[in-house]
PDB file of N, CA and C in Angstrom:
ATOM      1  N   UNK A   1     100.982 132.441 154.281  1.00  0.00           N
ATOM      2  CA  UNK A   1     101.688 131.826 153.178  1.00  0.00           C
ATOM      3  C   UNK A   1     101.802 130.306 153.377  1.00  0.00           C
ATOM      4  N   UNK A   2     101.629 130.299 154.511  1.00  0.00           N
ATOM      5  CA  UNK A   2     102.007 128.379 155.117  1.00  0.00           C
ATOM      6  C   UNK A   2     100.627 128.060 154.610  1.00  0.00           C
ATOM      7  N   UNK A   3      99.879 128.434 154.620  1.00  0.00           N
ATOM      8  CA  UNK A   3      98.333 127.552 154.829  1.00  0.00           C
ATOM      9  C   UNK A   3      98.359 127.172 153.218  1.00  0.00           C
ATOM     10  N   UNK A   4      98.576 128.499 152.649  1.00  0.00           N
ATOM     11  CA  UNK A   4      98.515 128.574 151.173  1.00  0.00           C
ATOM     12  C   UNK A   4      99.247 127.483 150.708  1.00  0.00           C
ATOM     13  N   UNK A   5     100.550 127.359 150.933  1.00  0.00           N
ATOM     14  CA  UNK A   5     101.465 126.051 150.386  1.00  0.00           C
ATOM     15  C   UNK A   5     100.142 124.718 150.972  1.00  0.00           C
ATOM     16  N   UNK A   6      99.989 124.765 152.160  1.00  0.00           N
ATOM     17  CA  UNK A   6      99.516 123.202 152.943  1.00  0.00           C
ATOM     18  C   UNK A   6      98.291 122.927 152.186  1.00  0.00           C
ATOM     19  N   UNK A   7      97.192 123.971 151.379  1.00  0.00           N
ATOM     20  CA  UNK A   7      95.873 123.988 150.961  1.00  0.00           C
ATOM     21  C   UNK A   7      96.775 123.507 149.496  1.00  0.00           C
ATOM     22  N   UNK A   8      97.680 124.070 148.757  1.00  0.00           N
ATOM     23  CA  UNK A   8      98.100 123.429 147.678  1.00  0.00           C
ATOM     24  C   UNK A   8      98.209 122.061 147.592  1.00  0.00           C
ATOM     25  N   UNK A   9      99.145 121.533 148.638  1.00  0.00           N
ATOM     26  CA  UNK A   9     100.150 120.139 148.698  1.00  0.00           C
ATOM     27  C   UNK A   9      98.740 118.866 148.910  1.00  0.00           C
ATOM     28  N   UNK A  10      97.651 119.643 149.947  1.00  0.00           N
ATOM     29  CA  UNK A  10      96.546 118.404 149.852  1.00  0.00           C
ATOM     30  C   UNK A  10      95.574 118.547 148.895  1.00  0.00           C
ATOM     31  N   UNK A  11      95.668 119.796 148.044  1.00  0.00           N
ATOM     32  CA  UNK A  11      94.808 119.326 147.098  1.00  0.00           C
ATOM     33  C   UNK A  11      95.483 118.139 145.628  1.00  0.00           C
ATOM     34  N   UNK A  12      96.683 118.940 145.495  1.00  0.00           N
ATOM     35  CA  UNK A  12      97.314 117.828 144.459  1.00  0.00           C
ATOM     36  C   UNK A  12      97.313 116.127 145.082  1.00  0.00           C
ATOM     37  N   UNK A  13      97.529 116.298 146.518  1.00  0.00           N
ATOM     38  CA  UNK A  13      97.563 114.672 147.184  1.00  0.00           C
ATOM     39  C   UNK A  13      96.175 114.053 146.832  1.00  0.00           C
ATOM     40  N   UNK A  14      95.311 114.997 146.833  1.00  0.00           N
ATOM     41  CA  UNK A  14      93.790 114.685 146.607  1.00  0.00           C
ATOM     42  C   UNK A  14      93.400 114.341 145.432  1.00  0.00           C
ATOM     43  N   UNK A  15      93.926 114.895 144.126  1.00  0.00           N
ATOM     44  CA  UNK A  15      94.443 114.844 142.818  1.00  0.00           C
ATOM     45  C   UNK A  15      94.789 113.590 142.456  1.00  0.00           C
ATOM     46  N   UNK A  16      96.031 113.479 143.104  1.00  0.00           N
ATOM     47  CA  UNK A  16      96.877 112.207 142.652  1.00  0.00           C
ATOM     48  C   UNK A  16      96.999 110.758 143.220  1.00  0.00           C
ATOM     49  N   UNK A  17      96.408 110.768 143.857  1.00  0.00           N
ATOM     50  CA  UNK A  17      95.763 109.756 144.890  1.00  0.00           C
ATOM     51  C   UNK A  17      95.001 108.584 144.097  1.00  0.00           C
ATOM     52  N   UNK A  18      93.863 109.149 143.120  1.00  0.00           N
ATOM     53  CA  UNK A  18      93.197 108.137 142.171  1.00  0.00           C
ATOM     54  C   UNK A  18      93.853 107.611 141.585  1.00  0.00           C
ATOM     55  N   UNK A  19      95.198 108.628 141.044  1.00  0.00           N
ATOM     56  CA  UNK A  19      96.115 108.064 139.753  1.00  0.00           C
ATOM     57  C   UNK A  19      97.022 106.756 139.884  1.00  0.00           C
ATOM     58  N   UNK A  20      97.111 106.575 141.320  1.00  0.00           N
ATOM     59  CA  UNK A  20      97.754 105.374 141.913  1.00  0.00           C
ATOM     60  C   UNK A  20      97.020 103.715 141.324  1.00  0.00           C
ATOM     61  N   UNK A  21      96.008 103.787 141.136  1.00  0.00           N
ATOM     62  CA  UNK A  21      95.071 102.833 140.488  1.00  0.00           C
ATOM     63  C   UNK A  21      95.422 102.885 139.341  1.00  0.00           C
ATOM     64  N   UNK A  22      94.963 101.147 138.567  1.00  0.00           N
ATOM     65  CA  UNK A  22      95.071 101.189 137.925  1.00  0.00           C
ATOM     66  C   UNK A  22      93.683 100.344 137.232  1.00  0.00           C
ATOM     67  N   UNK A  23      93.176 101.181 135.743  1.00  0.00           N
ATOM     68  CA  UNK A  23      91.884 100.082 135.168  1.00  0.00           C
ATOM     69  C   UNK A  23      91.699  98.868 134.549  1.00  0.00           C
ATOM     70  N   UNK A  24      91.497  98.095 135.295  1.00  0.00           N
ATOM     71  CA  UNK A  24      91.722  96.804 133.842  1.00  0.00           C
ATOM     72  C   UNK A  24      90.173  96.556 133.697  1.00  0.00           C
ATOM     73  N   UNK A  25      90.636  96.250 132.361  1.00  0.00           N
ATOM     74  CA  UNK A  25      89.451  96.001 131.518  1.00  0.00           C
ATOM     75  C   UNK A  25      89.131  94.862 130.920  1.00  0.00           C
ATOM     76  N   UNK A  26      87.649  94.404 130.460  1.00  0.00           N
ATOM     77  CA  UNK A  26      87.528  92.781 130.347  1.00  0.00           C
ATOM     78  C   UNK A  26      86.051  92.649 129.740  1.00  0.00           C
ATOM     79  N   UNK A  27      86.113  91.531 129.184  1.00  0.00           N
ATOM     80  CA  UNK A  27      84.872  90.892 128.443  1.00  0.00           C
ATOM     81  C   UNK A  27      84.942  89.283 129.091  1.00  0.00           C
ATOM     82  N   UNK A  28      83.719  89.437 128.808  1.00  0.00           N
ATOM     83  CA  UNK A  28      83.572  88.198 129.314  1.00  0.00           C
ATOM     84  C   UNK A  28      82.679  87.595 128.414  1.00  0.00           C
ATOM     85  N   UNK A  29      83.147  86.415 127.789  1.00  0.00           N
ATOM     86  CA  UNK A  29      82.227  85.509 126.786  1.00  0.00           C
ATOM     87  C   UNK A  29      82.161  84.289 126.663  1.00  0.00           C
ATOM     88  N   UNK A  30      81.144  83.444 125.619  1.00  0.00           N
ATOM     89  CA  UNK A  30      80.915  82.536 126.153  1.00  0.00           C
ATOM     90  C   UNK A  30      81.841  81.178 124.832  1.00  0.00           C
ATOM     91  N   UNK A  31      81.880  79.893 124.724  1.00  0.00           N
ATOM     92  CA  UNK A  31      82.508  79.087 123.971  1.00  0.00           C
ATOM     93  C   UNK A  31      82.698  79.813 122.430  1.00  0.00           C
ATOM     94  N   UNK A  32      81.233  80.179 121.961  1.00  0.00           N
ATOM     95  CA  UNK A  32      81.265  80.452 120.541  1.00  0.00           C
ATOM     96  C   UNK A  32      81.364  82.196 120.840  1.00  0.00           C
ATOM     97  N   UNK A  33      81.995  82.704 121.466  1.00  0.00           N
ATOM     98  CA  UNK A  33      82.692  83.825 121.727  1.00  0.00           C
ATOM     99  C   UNK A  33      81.507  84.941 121.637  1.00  0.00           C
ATOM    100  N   UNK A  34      80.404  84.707 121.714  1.00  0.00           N
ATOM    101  CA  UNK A  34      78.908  85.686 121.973  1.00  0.00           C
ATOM    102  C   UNK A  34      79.646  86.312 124.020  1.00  0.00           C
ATOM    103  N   UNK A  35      78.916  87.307 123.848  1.00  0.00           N
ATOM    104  CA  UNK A  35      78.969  88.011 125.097  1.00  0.00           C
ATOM    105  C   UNK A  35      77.974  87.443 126.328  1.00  0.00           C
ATOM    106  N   UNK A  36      78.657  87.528 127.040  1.00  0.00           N
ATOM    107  CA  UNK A  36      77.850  86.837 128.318  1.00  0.00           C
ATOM    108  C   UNK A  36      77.265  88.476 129.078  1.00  0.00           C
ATOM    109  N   UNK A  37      75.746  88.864 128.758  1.00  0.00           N
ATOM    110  CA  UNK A  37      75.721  89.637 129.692  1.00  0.00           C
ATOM    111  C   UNK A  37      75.268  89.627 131.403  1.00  0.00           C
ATOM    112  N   UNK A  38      75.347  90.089 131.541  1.00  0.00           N
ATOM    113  CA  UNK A  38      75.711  90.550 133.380  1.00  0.00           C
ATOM    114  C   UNK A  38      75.772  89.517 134.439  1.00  0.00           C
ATOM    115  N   UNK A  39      77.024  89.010 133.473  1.00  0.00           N
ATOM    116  CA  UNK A  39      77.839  88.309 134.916  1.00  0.00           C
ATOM    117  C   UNK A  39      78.252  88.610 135.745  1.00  0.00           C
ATOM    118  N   UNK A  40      78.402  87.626 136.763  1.00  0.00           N
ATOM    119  CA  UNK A  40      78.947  88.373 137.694  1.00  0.00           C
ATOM    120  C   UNK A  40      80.849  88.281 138.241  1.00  0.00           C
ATOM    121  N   UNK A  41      81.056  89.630 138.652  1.00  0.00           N
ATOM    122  CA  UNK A  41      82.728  88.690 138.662  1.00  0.00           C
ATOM    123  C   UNK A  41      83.145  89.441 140.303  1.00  0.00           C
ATOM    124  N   UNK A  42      83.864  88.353 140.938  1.00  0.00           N
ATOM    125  CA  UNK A  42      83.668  88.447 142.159  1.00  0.00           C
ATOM    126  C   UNK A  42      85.562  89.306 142.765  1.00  0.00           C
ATOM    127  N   UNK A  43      85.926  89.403 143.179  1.00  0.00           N
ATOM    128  CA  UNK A  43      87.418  90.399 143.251  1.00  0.00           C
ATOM    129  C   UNK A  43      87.376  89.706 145.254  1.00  0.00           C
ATOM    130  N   UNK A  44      87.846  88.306 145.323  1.00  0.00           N
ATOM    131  CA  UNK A  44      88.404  87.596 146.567  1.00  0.00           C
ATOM    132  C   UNK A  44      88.681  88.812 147.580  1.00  0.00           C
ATOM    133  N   UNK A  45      89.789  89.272 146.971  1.00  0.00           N
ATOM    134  CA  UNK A  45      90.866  90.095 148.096  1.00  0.00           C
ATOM    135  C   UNK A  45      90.238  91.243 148.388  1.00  0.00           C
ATOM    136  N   UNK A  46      89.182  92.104 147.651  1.00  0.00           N
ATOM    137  CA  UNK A  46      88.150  93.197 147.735  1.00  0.00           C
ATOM    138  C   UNK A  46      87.059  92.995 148.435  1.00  0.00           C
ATOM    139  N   UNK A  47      86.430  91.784 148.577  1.00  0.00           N
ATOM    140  CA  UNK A  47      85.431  91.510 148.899  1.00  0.00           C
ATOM    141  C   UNK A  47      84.305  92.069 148.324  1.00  0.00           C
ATOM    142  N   UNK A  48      84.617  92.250 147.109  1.00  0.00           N
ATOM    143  CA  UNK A  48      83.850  93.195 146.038  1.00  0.00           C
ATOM    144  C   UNK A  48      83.225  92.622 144.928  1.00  0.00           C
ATOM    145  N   UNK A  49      81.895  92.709 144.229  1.00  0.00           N
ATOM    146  CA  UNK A  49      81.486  92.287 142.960  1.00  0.00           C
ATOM    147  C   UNK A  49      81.084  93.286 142.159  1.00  0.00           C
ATOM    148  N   UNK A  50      81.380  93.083 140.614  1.00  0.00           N
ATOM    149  CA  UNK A  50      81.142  94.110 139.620  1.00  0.00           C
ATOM    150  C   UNK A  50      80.592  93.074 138.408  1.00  0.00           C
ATOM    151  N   UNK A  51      79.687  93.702 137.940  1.00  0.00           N
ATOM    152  CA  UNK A  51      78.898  93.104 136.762  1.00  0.00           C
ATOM    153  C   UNK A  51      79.186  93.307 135.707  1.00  0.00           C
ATOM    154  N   UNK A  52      78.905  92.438 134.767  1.00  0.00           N
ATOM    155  CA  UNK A  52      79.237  92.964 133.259  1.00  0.00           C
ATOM    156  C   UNK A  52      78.292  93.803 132.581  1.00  0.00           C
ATOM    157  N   UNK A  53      77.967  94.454 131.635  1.00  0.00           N
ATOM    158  CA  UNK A  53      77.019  94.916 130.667  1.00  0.00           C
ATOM    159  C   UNK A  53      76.582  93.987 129.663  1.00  0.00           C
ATOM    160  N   UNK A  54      75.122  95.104 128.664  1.00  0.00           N
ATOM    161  CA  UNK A  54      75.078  94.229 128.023  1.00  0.00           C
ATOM    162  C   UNK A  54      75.831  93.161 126.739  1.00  0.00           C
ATOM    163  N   UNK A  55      77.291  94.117 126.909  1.00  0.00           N
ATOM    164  CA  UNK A  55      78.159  93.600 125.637  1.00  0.00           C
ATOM    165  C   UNK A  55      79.091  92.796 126.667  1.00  0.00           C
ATOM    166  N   UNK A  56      78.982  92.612 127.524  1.00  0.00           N
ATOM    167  CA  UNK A  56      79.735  91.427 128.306  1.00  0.00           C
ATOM    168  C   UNK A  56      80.924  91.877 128.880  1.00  0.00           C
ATOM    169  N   UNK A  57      80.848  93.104 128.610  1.00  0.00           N
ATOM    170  CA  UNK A  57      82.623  94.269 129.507  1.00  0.00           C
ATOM    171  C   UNK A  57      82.125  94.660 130.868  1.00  0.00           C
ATOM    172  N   UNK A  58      83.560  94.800 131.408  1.00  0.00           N
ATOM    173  CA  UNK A  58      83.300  95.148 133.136  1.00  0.00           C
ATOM    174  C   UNK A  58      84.429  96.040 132.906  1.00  0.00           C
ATOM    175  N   UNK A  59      84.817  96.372 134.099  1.00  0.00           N
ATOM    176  CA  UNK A  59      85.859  97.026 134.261  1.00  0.00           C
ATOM    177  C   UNK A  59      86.006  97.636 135.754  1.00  0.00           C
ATOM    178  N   UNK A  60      87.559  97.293 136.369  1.00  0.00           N
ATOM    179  CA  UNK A  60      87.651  97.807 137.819  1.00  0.00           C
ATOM    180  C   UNK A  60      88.895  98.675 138.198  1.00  0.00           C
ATOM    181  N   UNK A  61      88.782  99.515 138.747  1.00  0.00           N
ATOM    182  CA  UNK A  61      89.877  99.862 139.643  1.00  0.00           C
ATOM    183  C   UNK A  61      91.138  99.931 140.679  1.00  0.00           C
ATOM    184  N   UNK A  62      92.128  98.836 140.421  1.00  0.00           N
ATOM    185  CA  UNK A  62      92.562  98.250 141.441  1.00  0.00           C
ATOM    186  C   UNK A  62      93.826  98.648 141.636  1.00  0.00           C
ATOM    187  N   UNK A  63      94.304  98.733 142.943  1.00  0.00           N
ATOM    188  CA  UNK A  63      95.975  99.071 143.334  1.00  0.00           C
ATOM    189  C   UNK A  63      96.888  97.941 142.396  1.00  0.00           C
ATOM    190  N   UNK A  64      97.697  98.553 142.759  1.00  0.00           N
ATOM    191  CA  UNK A  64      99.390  97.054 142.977  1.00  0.00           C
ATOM    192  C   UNK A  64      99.143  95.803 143.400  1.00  0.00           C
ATOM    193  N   UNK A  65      99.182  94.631 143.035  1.00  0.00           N
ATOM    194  CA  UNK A  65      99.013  93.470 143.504  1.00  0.00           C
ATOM    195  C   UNK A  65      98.597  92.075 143.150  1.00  0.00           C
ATOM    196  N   UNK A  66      98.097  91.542 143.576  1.00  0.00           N
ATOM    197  CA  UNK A  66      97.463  90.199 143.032  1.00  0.00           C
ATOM    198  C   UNK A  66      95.991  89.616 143.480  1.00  0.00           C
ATOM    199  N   UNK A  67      95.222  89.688 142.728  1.00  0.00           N
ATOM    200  CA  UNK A  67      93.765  89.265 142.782  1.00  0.00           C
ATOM    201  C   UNK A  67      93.469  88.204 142.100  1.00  0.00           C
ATOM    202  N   UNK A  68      92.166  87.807 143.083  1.00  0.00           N
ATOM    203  CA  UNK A  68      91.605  86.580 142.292  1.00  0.00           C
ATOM    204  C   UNK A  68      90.066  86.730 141.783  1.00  0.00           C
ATOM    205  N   UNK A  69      90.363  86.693 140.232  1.00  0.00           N
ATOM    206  CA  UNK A  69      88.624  86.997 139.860  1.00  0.00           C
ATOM    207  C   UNK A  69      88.035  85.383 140.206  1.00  0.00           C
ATOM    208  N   UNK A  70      86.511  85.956 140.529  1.00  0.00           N
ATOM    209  CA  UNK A  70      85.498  84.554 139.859  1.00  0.00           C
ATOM    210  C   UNK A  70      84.437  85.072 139.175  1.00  0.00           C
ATOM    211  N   UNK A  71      84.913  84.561 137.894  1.00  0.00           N
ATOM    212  CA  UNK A  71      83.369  84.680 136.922  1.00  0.00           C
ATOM    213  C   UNK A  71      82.599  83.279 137.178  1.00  0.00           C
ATOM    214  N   UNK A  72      81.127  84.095 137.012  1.00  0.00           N
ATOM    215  CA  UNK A  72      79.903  83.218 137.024  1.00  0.00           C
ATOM    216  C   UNK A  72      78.811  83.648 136.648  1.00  0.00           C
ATOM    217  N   UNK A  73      77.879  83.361 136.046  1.00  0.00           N
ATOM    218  CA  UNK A  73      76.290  83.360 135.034  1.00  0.00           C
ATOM    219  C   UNK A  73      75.711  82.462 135.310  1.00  0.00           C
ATOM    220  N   UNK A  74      74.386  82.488 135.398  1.00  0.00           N
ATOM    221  CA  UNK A  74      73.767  81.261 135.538  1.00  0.00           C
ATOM    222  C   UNK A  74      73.923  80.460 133.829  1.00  0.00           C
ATOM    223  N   UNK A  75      73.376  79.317 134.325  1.00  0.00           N
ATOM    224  CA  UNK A  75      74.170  78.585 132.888  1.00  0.00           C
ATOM    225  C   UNK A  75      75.307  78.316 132.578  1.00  0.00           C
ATOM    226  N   UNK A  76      76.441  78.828 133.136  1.00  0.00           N
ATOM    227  CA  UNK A  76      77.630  78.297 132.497  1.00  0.00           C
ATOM    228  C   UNK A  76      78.437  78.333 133.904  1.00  0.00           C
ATOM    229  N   UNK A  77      79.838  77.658 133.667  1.00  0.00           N
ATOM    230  CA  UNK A  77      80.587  76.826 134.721  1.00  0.00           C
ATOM    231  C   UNK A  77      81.269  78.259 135.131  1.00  0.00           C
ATOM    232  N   UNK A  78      81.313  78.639 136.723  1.00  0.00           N
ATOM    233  CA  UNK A  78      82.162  79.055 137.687  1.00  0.00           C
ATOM    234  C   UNK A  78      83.644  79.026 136.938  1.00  0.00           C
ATOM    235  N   UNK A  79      84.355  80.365 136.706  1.00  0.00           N
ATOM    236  CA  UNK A  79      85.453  80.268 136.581  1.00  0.00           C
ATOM    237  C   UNK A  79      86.668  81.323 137.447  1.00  0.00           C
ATOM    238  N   UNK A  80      87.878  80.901 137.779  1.00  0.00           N
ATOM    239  CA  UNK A  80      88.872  81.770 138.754  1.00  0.00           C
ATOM    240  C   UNK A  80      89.854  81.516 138.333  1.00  0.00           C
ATOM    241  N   UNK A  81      90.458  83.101 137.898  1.00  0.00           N
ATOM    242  CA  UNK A  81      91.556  83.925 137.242  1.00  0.00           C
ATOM    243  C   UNK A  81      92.239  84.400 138.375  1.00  0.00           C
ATOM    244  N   UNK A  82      93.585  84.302 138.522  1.00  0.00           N
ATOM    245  CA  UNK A  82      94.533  85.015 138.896  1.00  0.00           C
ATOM    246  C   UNK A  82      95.404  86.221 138.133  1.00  0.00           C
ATOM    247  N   UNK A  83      94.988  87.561 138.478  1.00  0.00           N
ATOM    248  CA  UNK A  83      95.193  88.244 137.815  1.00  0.00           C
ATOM    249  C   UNK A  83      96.008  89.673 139.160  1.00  0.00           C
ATOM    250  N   UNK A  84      97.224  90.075 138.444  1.00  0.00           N
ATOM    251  CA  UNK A  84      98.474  90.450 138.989  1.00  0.00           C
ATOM    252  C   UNK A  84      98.655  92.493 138.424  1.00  0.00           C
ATOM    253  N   UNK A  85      98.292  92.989 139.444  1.00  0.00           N
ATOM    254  CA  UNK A  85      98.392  94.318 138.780  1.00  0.00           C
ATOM    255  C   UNK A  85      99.958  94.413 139.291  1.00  0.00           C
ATOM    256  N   UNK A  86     101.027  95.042 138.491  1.00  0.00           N
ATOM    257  CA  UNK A  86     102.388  95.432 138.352  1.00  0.00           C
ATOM    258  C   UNK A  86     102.813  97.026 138.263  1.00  0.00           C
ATOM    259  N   UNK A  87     101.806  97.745 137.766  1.00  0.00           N
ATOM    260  CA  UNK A  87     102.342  99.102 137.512  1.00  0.00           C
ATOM    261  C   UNK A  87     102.442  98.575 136.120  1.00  0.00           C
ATOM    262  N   UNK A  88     102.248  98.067 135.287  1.00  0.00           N
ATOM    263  CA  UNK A  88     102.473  98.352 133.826  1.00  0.00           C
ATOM    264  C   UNK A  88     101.294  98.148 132.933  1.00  0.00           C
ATOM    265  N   UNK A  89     101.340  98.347 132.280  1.00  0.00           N
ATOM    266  CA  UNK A  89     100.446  98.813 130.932  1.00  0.00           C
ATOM    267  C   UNK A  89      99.095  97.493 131.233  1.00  0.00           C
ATOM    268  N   UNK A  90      98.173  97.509 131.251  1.00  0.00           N
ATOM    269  CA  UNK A  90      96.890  96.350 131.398  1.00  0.00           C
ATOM    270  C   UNK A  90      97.110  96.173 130.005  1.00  0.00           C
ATOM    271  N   UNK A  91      96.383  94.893 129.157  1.00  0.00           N
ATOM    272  CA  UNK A  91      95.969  94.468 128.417  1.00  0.00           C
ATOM    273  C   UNK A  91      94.729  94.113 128.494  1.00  0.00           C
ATOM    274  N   UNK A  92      93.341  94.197 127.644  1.00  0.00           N
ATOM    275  CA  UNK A  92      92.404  93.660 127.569  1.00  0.00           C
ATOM    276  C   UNK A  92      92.264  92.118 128.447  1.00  0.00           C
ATOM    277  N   UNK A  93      91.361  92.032 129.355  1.00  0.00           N
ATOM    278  CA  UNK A  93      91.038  90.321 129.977  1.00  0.00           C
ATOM    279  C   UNK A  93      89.965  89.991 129.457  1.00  0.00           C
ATOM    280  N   UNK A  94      90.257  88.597 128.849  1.00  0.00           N
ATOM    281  CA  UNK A  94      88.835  88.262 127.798  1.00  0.00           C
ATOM    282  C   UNK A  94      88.915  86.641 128.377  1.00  0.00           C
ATOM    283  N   UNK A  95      87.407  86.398 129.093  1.00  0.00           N
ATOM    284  CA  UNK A  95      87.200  85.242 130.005  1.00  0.00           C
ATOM    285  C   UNK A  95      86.151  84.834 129.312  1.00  0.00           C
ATOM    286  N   UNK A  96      86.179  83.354 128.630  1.00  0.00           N
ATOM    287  CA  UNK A  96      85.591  82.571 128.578  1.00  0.00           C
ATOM    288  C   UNK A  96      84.998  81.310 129.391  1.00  0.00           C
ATOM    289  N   UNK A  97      83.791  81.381 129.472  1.00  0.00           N
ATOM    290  CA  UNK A  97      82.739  80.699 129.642  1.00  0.00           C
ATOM    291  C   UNK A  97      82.286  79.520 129.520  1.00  0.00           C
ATOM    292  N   UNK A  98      82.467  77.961 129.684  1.00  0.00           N
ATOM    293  CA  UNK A  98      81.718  77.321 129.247  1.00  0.00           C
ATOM    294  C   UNK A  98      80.124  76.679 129.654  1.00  0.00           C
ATOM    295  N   UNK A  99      79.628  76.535 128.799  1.00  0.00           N
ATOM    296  CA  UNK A  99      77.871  76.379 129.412  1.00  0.00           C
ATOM    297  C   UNK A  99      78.073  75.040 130.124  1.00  0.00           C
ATOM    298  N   UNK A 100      77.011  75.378 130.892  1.00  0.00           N
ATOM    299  CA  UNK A 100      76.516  74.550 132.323  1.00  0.00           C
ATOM    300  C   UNK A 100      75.169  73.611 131.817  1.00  0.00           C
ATOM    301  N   UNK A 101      75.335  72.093 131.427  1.00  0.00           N
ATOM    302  CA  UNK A 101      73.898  72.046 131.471  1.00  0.00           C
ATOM    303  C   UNK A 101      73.340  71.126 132.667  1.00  0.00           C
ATOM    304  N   UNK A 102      71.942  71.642 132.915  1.00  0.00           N
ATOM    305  CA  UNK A 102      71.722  71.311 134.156  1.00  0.00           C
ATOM    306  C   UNK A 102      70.604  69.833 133.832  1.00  0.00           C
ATOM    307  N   UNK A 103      70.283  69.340 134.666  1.00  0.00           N
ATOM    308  CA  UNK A 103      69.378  68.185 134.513  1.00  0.00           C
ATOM    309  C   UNK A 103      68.610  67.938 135.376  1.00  0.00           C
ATOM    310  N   UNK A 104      67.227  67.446 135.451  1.00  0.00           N
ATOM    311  CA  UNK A 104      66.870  67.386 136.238  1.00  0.00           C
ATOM    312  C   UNK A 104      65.770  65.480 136.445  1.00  0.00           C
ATOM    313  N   UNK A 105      65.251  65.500 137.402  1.00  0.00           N
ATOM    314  CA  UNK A 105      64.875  64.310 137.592  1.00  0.00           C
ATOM    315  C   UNK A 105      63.614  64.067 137.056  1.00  0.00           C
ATOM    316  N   UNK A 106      63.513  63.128 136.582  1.00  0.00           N
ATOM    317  CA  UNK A 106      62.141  62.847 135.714  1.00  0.00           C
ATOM    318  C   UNK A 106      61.061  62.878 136.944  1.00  0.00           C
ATOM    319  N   UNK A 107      59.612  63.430 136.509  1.00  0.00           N
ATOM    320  CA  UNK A 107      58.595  63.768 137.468  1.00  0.00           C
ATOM    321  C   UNK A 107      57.505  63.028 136.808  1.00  0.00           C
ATOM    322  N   UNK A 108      56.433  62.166 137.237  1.00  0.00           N
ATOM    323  CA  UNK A 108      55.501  60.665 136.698  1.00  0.00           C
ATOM    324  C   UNK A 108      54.462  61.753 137.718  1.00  0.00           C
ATOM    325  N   UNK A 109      53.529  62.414 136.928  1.00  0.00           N
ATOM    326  CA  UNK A 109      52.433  62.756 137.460  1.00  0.00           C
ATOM    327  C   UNK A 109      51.246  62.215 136.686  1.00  0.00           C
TER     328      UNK A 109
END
């Protein structure tokens, strides 16, 4: 009867364990609000990167706490969000982009 309770108690722990996370969700776009696809966005405190799709949404899994995103694409400027999981309700994260232009040195061949 003991095992039976102990095989119960770790499967619900096993269960409820994911539920501790929480998803936030996000787009990522660019000045004139077009989708930036597959950027990249970097999670500091994870040491983790997750990409966008082709409609410019990501989405991650994260405990309680405080993280620091960095979005980046080639073409447009490096950006870093401080973003605070609480236990309460996420709202959509919608990160804009501005373009990068690059230049280069005139070449006399």
């Amino acid at each position: 009867m003991r095992r039976l309770y102990l095989i119960s108690f770790l499967l619900c722990a096993v269960v409820l364990i994911p539920l501790t996370a929480q998803v936030l969700k996000g787009k990522v776009v660019d000045t004139s609000s077009e989708p930036v696809p597959n950027a990249s966005n970097y999670i500091r405190e994870l040491l983790q990167g997750i990409m966008t799709d082709d409609n410019g949404e990501f989405q991650a899994s994260l405990k309680k706490g405080n993280y620091t995103f960095e979005f980046s694409s080639l073409g447009y400027e490096r950006k870093t969000i401080p973003v605070s999981i609480n236990g309460n309700p996420l709202s959509p994260l919608q990160v804009t982009l501005d373009k990068k232009v690059y230049t280069l040195k005139e070449v006399i061949v």
